[in-house]
PDB file of N, CA and C in Angstrom:
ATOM      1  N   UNK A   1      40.624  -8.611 -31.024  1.00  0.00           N
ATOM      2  CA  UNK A   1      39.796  -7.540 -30.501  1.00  0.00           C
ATOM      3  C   UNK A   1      38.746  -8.126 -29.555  1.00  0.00           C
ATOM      4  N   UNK A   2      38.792  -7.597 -28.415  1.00  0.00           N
ATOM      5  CA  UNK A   2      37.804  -7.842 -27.469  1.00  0.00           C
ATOM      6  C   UNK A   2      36.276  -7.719 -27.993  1.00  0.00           C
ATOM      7  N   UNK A   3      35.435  -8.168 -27.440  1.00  0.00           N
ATOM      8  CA  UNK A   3      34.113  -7.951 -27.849  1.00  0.00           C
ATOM      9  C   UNK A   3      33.422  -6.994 -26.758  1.00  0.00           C
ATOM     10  N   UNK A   4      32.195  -5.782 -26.769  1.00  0.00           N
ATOM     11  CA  UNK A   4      31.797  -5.289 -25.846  1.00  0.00           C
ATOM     12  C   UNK A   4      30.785  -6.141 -24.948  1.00  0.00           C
ATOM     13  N   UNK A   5      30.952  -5.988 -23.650  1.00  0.00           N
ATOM     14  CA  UNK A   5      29.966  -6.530 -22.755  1.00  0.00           C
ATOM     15  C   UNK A   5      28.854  -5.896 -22.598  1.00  0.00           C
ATOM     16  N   UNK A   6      28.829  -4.719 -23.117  1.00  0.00           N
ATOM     17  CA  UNK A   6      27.354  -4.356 -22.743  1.00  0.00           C
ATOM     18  C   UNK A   6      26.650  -4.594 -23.909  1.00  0.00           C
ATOM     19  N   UNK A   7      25.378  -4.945 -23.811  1.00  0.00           N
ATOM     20  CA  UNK A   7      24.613  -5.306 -24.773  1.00  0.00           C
ATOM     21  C   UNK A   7      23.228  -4.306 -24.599  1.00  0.00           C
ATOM     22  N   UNK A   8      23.231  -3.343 -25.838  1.00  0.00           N
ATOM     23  CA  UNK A   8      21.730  -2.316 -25.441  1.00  0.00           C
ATOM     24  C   UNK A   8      20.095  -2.556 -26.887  1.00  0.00           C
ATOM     25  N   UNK A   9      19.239  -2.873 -25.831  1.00  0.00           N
ATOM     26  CA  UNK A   9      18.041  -3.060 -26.364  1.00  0.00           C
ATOM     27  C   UNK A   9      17.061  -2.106 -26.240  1.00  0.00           C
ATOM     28  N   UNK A  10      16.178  -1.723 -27.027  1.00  0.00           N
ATOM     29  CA  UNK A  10      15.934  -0.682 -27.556  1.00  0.00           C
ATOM     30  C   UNK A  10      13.985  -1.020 -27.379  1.00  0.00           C
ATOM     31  N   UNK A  11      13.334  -0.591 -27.035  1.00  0.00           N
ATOM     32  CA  UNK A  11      12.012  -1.100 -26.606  1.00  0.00           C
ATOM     33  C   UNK A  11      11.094   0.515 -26.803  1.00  0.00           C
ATOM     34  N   UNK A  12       9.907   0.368 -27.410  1.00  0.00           N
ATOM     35  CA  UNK A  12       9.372   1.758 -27.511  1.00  0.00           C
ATOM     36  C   UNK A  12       8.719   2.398 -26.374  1.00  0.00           C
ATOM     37  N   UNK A  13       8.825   1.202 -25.067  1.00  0.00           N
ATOM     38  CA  UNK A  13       8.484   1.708 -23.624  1.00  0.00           C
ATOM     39  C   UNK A  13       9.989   2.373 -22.763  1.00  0.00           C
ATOM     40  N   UNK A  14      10.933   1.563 -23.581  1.00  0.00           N
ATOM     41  CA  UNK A  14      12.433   1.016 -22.532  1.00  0.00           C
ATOM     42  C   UNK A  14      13.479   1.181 -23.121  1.00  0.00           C
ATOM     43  N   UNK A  15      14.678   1.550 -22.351  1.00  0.00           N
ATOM     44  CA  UNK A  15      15.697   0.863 -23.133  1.00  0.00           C
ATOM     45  C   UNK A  15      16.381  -0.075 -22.013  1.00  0.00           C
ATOM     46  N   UNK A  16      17.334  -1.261 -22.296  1.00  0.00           N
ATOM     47  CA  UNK A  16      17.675  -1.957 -21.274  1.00  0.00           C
ATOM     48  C   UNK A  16      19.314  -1.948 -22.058  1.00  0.00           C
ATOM     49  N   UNK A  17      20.065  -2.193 -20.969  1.00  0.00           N
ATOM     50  CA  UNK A  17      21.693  -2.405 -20.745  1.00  0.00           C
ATOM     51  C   UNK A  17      21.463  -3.645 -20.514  1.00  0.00           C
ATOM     52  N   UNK A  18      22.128  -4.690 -21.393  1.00  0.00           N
ATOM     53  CA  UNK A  18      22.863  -5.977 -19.980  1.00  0.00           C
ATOM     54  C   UNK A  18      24.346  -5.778 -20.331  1.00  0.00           C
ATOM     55  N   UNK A  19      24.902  -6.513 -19.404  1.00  0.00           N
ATOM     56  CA  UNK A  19      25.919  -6.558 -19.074  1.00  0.00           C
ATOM     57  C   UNK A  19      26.480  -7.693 -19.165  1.00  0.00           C
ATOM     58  N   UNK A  20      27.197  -8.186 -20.008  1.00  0.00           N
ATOM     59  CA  UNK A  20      27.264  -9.899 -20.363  1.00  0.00           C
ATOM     60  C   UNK A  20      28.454 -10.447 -19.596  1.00  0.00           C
ATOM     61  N   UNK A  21      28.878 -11.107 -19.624  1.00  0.00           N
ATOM     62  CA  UNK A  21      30.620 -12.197 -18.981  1.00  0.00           C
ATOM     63  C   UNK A  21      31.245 -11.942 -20.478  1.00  0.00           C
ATOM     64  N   UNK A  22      32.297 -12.156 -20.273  1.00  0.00           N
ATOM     65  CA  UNK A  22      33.429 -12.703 -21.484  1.00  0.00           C
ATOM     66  C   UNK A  22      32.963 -14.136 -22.184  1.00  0.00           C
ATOM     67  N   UNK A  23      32.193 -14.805 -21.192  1.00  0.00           N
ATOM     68  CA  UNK A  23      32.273 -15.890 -22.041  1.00  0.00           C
ATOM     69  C   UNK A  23      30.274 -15.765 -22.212  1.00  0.00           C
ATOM     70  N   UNK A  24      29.916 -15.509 -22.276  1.00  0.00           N
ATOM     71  CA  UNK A  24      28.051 -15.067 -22.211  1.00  0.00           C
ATOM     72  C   UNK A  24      27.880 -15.132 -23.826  1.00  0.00           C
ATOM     73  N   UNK A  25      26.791 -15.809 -23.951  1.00  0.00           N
ATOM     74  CA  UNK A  25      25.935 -15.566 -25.124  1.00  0.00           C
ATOM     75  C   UNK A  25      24.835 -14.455 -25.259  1.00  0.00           C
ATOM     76  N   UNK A  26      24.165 -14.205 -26.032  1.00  0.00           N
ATOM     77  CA  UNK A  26      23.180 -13.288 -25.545  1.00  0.00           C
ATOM     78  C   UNK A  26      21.889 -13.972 -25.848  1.00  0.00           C
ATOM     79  N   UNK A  27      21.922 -15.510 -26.631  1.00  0.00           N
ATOM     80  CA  UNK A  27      20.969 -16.137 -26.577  1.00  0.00           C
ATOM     81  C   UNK A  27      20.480 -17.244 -25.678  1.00  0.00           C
ATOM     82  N   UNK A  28      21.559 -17.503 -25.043  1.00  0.00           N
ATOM     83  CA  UNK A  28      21.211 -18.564 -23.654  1.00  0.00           C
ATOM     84  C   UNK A  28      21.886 -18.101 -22.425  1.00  0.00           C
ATOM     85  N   UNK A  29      22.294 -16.568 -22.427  1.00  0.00           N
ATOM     86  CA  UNK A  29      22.981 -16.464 -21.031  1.00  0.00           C
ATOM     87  C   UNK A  29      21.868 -16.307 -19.882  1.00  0.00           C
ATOM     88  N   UNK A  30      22.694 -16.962 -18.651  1.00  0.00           N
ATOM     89  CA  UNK A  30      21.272 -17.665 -17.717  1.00  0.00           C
ATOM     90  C   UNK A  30      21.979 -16.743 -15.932  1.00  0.00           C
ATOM     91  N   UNK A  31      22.767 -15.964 -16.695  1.00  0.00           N
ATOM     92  CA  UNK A  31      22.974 -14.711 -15.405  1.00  0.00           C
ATOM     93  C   UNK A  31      23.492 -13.795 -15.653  1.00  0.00           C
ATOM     94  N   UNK A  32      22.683 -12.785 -16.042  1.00  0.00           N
ATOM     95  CA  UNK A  32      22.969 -11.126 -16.319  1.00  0.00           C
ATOM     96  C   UNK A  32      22.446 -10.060 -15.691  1.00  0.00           C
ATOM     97  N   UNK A  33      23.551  -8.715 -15.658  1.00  0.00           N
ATOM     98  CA  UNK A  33      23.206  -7.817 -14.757  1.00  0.00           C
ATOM     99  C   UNK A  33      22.881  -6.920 -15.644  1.00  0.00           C
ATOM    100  N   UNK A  34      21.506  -6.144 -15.788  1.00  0.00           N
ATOM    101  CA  UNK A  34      20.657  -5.049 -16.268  1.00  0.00           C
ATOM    102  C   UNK A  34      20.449  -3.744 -15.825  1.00  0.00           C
ATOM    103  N   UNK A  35      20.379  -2.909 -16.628  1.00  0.00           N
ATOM    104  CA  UNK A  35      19.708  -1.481 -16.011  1.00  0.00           C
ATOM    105  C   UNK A  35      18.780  -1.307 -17.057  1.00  0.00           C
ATOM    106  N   UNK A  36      17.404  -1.151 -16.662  1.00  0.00           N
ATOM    107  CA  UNK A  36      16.247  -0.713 -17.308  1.00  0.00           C
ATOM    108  C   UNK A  36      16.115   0.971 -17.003  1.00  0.00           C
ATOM    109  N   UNK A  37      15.961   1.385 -18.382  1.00  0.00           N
ATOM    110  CA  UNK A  37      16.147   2.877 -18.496  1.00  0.00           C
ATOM    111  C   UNK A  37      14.901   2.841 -18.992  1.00  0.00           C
ATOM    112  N   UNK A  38      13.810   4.142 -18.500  1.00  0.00           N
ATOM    113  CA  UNK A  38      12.480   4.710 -18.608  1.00  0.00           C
ATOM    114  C   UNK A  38      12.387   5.929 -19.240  1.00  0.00           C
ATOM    115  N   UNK A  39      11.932   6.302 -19.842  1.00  0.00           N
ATOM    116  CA  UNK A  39      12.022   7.524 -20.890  1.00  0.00           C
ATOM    117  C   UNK A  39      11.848   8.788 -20.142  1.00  0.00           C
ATOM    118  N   UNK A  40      11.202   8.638 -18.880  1.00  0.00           N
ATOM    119  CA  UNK A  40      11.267   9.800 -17.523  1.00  0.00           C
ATOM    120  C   UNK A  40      12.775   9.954 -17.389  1.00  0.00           C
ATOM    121  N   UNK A  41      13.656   8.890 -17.276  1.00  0.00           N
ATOM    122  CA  UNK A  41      15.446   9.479 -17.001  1.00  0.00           C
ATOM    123  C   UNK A  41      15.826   8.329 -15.924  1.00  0.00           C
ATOM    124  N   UNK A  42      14.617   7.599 -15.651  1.00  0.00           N
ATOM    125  CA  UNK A  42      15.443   6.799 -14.265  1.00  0.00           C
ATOM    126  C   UNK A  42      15.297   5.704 -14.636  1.00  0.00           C
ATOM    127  N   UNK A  43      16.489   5.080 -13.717  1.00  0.00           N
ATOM    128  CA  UNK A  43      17.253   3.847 -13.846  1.00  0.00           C
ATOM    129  C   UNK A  43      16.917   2.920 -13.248  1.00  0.00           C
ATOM    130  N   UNK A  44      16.796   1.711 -13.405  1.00  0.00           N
ATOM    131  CA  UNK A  44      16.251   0.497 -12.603  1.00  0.00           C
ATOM    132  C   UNK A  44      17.378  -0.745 -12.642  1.00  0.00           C
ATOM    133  N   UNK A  45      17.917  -1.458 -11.430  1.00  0.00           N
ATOM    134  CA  UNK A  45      18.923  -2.317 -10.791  1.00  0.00           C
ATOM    135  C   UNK A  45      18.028  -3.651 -11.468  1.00  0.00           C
ATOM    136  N   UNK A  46      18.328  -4.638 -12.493  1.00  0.00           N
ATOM    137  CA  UNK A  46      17.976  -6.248 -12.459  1.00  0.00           C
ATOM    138  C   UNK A  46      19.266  -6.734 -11.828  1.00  0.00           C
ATOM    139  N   UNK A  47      19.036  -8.163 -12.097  1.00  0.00           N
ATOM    140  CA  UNK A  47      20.030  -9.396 -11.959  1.00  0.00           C
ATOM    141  C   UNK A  47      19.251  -9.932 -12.301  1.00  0.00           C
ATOM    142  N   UNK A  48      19.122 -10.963 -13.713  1.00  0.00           N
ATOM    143  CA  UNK A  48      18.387 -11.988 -14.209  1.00  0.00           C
ATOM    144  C   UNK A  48      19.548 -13.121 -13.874  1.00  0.00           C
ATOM    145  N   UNK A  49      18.473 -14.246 -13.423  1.00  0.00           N
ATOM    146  CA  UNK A  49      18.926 -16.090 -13.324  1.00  0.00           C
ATOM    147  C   UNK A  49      18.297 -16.940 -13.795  1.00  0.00           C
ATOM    148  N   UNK A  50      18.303 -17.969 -14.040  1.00  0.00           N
ATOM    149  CA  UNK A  50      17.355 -18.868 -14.292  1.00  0.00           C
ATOM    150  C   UNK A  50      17.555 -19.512 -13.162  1.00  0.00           C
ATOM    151  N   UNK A  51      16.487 -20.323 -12.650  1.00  0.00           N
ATOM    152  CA  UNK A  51      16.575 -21.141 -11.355  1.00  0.00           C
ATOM    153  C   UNK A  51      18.349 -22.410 -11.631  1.00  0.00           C
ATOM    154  N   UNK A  52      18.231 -22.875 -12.678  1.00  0.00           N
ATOM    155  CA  UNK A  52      19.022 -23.749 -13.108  1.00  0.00           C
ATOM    156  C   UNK A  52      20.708 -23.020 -12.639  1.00  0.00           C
ATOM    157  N   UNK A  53      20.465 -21.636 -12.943  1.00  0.00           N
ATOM    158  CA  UNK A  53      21.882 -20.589 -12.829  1.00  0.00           C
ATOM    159  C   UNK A  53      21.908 -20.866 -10.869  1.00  0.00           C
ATOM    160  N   UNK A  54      20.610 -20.304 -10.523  1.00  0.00           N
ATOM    161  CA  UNK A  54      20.939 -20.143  -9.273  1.00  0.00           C
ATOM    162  C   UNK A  54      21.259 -21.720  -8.366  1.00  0.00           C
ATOM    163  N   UNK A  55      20.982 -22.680  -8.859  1.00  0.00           N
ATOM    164  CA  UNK A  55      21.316 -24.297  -8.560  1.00  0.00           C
ATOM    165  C   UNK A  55      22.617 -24.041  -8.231  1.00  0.00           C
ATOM    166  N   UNK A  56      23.084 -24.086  -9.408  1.00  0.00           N
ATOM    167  CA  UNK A  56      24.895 -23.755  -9.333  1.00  0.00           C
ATOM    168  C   UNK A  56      25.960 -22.883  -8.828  1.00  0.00           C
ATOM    169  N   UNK A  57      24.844 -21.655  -8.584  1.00  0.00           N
ATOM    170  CA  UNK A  57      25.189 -21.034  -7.863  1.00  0.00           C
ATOM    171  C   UNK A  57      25.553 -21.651  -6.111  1.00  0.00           C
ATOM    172  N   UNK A  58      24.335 -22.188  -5.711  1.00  0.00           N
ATOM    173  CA  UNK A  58      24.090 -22.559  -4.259  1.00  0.00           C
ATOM    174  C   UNK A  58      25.288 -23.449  -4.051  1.00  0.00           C
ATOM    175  N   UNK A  59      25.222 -24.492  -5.299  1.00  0.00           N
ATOM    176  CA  UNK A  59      26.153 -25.794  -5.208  1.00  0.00           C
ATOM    177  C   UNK A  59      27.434 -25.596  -5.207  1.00  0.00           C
ATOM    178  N   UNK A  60      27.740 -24.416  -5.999  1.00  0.00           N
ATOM    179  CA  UNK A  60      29.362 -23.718  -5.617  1.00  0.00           C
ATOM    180  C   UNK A  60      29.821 -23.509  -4.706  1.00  0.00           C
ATOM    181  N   UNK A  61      28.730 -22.421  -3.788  1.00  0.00           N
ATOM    182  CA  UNK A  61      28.657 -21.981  -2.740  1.00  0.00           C
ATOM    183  C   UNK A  61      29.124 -23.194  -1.478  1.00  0.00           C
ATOM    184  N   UNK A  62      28.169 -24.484  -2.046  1.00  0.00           N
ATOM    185  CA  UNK A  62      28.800 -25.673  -0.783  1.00  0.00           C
ATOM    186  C   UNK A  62      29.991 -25.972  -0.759  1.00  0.00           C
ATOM    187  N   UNK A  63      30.603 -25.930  -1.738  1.00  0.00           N
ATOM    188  CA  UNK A  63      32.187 -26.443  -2.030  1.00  0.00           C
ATOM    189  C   UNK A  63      32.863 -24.895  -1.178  1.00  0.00           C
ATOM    190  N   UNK A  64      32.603 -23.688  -1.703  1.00  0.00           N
ATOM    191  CA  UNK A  64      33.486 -22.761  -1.564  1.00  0.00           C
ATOM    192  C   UNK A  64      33.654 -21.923  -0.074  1.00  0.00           C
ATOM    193  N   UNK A  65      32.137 -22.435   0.437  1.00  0.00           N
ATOM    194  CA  UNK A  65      31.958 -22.192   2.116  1.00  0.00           C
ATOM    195  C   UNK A  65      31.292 -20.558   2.001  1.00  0.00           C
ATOM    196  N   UNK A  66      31.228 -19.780   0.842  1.00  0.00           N
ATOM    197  CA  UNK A  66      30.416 -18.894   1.040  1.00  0.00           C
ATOM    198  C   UNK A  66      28.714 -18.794   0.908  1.00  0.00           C
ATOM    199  N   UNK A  67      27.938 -17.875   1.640  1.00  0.00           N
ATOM    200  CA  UNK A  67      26.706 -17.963   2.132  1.00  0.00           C
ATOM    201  C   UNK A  67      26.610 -18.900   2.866  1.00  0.00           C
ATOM    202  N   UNK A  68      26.940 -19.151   4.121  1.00  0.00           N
ATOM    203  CA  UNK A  68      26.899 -20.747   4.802  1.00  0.00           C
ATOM    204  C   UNK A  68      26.804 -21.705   4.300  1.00  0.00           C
ATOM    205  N   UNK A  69      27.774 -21.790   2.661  1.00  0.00           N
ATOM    206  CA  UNK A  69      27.481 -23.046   2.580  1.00  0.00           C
ATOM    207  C   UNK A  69      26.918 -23.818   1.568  1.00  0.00           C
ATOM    208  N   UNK A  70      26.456 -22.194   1.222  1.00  0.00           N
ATOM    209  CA  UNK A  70      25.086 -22.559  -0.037  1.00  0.00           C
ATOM    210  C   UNK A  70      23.898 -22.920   0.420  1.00  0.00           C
ATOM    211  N   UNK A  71      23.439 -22.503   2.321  1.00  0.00           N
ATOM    212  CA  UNK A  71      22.542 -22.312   3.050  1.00  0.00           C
ATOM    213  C   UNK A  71      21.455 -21.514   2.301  1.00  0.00           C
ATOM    214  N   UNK A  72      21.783 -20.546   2.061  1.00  0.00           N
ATOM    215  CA  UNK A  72      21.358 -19.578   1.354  1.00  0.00           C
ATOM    216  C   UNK A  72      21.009 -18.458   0.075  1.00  0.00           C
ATOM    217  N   UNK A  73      20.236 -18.101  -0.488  1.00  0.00           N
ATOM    218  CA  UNK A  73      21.049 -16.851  -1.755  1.00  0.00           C
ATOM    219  C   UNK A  73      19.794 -15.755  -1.627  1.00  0.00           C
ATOM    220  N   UNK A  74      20.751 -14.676  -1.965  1.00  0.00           N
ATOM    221  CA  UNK A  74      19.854 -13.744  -1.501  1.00  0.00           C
ATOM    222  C   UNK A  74      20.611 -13.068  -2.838  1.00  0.00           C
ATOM    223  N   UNK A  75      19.822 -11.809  -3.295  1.00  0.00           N
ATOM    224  CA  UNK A  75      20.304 -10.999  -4.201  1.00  0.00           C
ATOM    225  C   UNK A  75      19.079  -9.780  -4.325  1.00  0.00           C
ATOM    226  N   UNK A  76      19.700  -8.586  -4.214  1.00  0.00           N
ATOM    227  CA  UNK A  76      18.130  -6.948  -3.553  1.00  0.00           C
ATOM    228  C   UNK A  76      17.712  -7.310  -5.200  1.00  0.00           C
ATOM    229  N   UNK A  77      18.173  -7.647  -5.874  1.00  0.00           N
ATOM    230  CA  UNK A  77      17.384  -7.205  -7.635  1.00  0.00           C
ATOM    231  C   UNK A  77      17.080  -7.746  -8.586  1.00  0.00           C
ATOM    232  N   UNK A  78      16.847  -9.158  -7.736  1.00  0.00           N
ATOM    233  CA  UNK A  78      16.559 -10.583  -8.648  1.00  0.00           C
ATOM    234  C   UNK A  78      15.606 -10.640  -9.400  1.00  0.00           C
ATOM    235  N   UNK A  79      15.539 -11.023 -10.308  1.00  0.00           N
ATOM    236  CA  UNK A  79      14.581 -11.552 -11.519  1.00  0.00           C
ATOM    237  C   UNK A  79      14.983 -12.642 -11.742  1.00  0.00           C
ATOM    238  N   UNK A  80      13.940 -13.654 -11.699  1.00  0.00           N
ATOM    239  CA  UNK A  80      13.825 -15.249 -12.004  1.00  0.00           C
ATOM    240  C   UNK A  80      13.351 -15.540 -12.960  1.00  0.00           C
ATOM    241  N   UNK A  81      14.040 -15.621 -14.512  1.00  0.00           N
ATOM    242  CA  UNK A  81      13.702 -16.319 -15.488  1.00  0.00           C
ATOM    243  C   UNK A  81      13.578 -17.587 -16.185  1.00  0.00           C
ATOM    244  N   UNK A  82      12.140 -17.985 -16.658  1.00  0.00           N
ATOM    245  CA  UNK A  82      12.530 -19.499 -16.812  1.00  0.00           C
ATOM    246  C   UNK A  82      13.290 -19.933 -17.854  1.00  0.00           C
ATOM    247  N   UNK A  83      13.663 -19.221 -18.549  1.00  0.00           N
ATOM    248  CA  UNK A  83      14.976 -19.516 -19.634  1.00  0.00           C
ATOM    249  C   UNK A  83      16.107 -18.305 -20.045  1.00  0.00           C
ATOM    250  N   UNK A  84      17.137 -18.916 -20.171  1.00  0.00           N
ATOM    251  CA  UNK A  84      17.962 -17.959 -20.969  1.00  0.00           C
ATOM    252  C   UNK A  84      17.984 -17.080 -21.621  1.00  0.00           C
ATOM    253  N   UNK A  85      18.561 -15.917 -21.742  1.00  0.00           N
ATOM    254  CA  UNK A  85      18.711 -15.668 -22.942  1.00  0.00           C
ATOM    255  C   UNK A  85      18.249 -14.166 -22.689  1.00  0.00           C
ATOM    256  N   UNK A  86      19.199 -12.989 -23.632  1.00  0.00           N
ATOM    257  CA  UNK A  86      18.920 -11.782 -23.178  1.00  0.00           C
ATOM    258  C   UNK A  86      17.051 -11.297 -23.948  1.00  0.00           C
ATOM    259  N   UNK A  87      16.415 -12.118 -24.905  1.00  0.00           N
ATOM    260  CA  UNK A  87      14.992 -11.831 -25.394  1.00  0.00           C
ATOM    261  C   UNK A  87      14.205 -12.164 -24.190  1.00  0.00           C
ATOM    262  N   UNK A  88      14.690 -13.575 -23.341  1.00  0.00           N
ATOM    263  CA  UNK A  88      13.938 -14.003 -22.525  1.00  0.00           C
ATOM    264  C   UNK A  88      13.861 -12.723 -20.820  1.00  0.00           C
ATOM    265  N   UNK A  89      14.684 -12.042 -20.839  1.00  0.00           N
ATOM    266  CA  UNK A  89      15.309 -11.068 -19.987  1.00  0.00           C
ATOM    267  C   UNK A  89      14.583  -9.936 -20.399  1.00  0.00           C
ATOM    268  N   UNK A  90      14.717  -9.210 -21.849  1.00  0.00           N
ATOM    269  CA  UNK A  90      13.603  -8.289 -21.905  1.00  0.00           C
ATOM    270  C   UNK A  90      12.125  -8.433 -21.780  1.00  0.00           C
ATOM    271  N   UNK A  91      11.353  -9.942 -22.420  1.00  0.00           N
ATOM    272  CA  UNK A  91      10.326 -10.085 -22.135  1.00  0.00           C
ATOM    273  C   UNK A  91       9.865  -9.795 -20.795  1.00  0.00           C
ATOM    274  N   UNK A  92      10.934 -10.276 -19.212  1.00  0.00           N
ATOM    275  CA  UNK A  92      10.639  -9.773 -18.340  1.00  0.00           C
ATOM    276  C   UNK A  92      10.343  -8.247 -17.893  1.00  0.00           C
ATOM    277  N   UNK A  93      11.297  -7.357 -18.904  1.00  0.00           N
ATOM    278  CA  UNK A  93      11.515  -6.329 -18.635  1.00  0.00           C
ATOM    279  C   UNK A  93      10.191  -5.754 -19.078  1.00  0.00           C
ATOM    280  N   UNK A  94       9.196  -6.347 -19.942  1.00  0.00           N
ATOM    281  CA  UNK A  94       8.128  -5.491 -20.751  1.00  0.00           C
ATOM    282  C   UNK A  94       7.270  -6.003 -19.555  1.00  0.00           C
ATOM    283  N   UNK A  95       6.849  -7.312 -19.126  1.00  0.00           N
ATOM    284  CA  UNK A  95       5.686  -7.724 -18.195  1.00  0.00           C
ATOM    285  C   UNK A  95       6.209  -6.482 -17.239  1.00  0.00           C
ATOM    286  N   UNK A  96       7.090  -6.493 -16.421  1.00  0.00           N
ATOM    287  CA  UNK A  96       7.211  -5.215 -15.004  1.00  0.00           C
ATOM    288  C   UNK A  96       6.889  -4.041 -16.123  1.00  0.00           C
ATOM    289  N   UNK A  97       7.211  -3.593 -16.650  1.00  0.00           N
ATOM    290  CA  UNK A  97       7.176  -2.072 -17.550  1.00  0.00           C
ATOM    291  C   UNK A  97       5.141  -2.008 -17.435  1.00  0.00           C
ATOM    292  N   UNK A  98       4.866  -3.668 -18.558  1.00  0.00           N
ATOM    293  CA  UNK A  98       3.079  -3.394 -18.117  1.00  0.00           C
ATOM    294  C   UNK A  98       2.628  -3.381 -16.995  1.00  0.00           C
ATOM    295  N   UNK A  99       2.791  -4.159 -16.367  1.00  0.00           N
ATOM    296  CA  UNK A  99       1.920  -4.569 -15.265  1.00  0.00           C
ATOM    297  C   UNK A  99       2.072  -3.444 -13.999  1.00  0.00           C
ATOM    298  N   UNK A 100       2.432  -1.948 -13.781  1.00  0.00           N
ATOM    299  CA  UNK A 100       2.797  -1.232 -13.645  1.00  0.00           C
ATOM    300  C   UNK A 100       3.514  -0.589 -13.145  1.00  0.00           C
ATOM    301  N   UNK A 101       5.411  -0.986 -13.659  1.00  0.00           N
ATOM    302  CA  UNK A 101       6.605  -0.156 -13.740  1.00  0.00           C
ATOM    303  C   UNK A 101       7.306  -0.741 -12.704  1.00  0.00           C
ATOM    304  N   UNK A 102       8.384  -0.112 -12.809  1.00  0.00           N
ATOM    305  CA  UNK A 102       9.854  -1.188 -11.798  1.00  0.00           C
ATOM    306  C   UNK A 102       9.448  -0.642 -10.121  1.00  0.00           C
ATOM    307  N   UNK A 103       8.765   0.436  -9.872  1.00  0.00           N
ATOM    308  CA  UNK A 103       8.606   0.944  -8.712  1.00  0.00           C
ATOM    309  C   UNK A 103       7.904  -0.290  -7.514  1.00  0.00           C
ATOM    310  N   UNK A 104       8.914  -0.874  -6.845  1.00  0.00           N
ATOM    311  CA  UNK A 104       8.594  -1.854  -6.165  1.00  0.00           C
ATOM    312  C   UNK A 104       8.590  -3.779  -6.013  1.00  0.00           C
ATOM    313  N   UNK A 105       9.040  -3.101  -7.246  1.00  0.00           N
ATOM    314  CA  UNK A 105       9.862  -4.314  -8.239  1.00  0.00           C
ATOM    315  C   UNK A 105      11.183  -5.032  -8.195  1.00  0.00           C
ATOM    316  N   UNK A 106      12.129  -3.795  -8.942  1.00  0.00           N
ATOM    317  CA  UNK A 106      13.331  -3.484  -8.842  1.00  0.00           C
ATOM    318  C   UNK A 106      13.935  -2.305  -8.222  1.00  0.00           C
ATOM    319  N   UNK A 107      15.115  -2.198  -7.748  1.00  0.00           N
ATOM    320  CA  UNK A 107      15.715  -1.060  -6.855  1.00  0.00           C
ATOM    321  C   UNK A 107      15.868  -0.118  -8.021  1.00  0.00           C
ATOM    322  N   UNK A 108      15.926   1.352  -7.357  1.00  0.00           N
ATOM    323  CA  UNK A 108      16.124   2.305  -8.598  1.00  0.00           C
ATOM    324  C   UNK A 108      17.257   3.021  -7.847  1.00  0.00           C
ATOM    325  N   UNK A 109      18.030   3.396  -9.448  1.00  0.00           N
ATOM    326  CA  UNK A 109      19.704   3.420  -9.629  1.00  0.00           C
ATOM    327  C   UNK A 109      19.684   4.915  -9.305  1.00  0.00           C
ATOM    328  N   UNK A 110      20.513   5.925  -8.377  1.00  0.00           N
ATOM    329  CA  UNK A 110      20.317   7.005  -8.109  1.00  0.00           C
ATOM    330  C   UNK A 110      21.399   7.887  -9.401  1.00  0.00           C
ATOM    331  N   UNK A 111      20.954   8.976  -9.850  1.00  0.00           N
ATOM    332  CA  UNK A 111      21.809   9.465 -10.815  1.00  0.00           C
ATOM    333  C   UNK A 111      23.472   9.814 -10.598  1.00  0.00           C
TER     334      UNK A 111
END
């Protein structure tokens, strides 16, 4: 039996989706795609990395010739975490939620 990829966390500000790999932990995965849900109804676009994720990313990129090369990385909905892990991913999700809300932050998901 397959295991589900989505993984949902439950926050008394939030709720958050990630979205794991087949092969992803949820305690050290170091690149996941999120939707932060707000109790208003709207949706908010992450991509969590750790710098270490995005290294490998770039360094792939030189071998594989995409982004010039690994010239570059760009991503509209990045979040840069300094560690793994989907707790380390919501903690981000609560600092934007305080510090006040995804509006300008992260892209918001149209219904």
């Amino acid at each position: 039996m397959e295991s589900d990829p989505h993984l949902l966390v439950e926050d008394d500000r939030f709720t958050a989706l990630f979205l794991l790999g087949a092969d992803d932990r949820a305690e050290d995965v170091e690149n996941a795609d999120a939707e932060l849900r707000l109790p208003d109804g709207t949706r908010w676009s992450a991509t969590f990395m750790t710098l270490r994720e995005i290294a490998a990313v770039m360094d792939r990129w030189k071998r594989t010739g995409e982004a010039a090369g690994g010239a570059f990385f760009q991503c509209p909905d990045l979040v840069v975490v300094p560690t793994g892990g989907v707790a380390a991913m919501t903690t981000a999700f609560r600092a934007i939620v305080d510090e006040g809300g995804p509006e300008g932050v992260l892209p918001r998901l149209e219904d």
